[in-house]
N, C-alpha and C. Protein backbone atom coordinates (compact mmCIF):
# COMPACT_ATOMS: atom_id res chain seq x y z
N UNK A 1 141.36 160.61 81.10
CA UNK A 1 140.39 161.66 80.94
C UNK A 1 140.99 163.02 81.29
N UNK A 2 141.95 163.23 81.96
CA UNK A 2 142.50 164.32 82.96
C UNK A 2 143.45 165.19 81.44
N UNK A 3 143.77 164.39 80.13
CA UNK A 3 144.60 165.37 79.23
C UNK A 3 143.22 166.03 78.27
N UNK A 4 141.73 164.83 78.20
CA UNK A 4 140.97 165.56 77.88
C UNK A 4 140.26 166.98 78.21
N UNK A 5 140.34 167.24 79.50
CA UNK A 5 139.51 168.24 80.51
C UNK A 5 140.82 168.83 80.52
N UNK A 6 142.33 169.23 80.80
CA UNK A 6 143.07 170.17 80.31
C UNK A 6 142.59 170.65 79.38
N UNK A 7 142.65 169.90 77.98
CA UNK A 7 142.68 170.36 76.62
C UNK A 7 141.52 171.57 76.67
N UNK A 8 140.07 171.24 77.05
CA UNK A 8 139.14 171.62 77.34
C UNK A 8 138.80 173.00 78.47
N UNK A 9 139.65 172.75 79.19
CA UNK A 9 140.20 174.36 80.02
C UNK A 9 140.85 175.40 79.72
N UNK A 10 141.94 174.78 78.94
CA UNK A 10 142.50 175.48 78.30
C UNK A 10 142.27 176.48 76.48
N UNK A 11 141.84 175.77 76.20
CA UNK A 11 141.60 176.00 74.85
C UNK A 11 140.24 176.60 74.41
N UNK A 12 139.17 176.57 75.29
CA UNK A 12 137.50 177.42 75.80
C UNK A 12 137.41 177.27 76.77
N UNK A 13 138.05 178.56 77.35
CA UNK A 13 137.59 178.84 79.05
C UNK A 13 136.40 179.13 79.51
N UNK A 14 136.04 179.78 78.43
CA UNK A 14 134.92 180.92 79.09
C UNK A 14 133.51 180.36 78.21
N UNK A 15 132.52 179.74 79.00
CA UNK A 15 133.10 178.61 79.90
C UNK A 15 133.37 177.20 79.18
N UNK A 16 133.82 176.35 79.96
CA UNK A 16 134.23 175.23 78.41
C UNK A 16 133.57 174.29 79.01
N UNK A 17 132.76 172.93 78.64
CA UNK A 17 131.71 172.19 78.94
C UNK A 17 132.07 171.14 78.31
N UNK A 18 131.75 170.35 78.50
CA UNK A 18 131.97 169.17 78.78
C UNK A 18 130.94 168.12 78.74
N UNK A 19 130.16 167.37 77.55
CA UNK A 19 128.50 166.12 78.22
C UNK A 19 129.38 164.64 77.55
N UNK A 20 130.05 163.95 78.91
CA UNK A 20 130.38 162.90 78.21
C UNK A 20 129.09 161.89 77.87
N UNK A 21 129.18 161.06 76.44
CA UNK A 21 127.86 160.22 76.30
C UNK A 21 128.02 158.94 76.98
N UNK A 22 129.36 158.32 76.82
CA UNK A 22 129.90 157.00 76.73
C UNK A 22 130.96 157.05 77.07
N UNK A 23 131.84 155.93 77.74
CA UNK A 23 132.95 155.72 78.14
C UNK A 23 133.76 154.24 77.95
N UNK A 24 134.50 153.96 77.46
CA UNK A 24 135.13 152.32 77.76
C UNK A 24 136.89 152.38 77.70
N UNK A 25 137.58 151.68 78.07
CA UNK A 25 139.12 151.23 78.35
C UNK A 25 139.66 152.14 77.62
N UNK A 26 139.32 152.64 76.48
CA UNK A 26 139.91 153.03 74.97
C UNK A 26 139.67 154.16 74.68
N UNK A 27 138.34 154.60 74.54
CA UNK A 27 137.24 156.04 74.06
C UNK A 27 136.46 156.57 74.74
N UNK A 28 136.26 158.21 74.58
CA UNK A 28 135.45 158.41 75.35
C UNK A 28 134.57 159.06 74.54
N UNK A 29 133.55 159.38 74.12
CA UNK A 29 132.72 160.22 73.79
C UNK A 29 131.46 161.03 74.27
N UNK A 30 130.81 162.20 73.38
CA UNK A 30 130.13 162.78 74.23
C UNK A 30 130.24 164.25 72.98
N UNK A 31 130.04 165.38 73.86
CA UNK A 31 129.90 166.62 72.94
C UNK A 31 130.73 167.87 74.06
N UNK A 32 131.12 168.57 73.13
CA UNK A 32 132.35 169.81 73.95
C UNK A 32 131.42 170.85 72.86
N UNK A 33 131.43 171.82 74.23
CA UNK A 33 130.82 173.25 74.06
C UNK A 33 132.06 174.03 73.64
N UNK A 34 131.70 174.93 72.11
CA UNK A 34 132.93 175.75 71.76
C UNK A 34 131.99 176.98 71.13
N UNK A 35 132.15 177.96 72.33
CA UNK A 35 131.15 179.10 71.76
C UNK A 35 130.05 178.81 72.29
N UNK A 36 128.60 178.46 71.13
CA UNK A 36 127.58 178.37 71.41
C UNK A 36 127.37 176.96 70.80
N UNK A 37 128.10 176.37 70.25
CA UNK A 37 127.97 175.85 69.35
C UNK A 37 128.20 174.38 70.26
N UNK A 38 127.21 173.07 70.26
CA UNK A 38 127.87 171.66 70.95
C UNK A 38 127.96 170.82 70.09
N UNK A 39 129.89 170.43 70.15
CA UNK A 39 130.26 169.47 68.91
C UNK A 39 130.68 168.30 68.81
N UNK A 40 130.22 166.86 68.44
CA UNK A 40 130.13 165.81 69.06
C UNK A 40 132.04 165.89 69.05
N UNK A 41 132.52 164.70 70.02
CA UNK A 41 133.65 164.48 69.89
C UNK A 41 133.94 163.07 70.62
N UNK A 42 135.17 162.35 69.56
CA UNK A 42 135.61 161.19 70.31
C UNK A 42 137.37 161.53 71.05
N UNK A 43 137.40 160.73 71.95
CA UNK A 43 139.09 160.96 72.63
C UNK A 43 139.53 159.44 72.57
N UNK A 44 140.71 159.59 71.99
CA UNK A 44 141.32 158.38 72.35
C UNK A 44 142.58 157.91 73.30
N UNK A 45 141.33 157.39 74.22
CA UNK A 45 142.85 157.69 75.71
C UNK A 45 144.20 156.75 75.23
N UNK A 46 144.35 155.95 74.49
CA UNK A 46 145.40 155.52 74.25
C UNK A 46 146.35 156.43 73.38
N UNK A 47 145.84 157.02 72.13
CA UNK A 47 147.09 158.27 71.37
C UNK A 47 147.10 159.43 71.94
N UNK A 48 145.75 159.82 72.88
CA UNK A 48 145.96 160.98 73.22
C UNK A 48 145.41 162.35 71.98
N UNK A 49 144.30 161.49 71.43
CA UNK A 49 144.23 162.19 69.88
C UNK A 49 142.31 162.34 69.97
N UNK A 50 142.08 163.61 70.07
CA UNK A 50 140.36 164.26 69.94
C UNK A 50 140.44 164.64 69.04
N UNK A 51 139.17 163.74 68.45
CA UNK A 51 138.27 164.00 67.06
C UNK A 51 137.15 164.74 66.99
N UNK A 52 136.93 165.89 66.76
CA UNK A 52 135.88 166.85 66.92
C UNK A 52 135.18 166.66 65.14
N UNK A 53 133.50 166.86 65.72
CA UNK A 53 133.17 166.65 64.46
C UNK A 53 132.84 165.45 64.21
N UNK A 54 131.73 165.21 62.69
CA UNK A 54 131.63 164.19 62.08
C UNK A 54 131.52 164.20 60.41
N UNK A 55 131.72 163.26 60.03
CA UNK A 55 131.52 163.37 58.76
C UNK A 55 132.76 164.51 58.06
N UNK A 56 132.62 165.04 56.86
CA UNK A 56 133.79 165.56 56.06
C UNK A 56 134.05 166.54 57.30
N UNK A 57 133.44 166.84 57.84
CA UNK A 57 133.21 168.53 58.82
C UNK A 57 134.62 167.70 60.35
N UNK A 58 135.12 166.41 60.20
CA UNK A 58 135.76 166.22 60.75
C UNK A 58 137.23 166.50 61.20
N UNK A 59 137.70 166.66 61.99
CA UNK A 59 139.67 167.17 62.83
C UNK A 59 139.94 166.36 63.57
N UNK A 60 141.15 165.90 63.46
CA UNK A 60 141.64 165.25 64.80
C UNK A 60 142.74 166.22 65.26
N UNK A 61 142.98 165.90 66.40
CA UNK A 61 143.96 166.98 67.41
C UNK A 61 144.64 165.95 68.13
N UNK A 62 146.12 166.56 68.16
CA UNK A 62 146.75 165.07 68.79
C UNK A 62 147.41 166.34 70.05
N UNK A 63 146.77 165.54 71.28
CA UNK A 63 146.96 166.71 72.48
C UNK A 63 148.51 165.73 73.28
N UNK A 64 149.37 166.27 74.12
CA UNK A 64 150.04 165.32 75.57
C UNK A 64 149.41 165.06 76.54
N UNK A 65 150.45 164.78 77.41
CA UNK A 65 149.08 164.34 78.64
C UNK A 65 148.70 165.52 79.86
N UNK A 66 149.42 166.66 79.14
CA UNK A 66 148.93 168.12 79.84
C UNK A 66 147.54 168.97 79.22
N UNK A 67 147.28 168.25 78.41
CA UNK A 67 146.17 168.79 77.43
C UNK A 67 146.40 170.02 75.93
N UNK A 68 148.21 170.09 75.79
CA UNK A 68 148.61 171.00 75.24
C UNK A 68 148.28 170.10 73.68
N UNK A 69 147.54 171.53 72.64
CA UNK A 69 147.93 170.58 71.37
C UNK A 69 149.66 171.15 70.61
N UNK A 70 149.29 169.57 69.90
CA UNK A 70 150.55 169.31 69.25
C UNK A 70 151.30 169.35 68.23
């Protein structure tokens, strides 16, 4: 969880938010505040890869384990 909440500090500081929904071994999901705007998102603690978005309106971001993207 710790490269998700980098990614998330870094990248919308002001302020950057965070509502996890769900959690298990693998994924985490929930919604990240960007702007005004709250956008669902999945993390996958195993690649290290957040999927913001759903449907065509979807991105993946492949972050390290400092939260830097890649």
């Amino acid at each position: 969880m710790k490269p998700l909440i980098l990614w998330a500090r870094d990248k919308h500081p002001a302020p950057y938010s965070l509502r996890i929904g769900a959690k298990t071994d693998d994924m985490i999901m929930g919604l990240v505040q960007i702007g005004s705007a709250w956008i669902p998102f999945s993390f996958d603690r195993q690649r290290l890869v957040i999927t913001l978005g759903e449907g065509a309106e979807q991105r993946d971001i492949q972050i390290n384990e400092w939260g830097w993207e890649q």
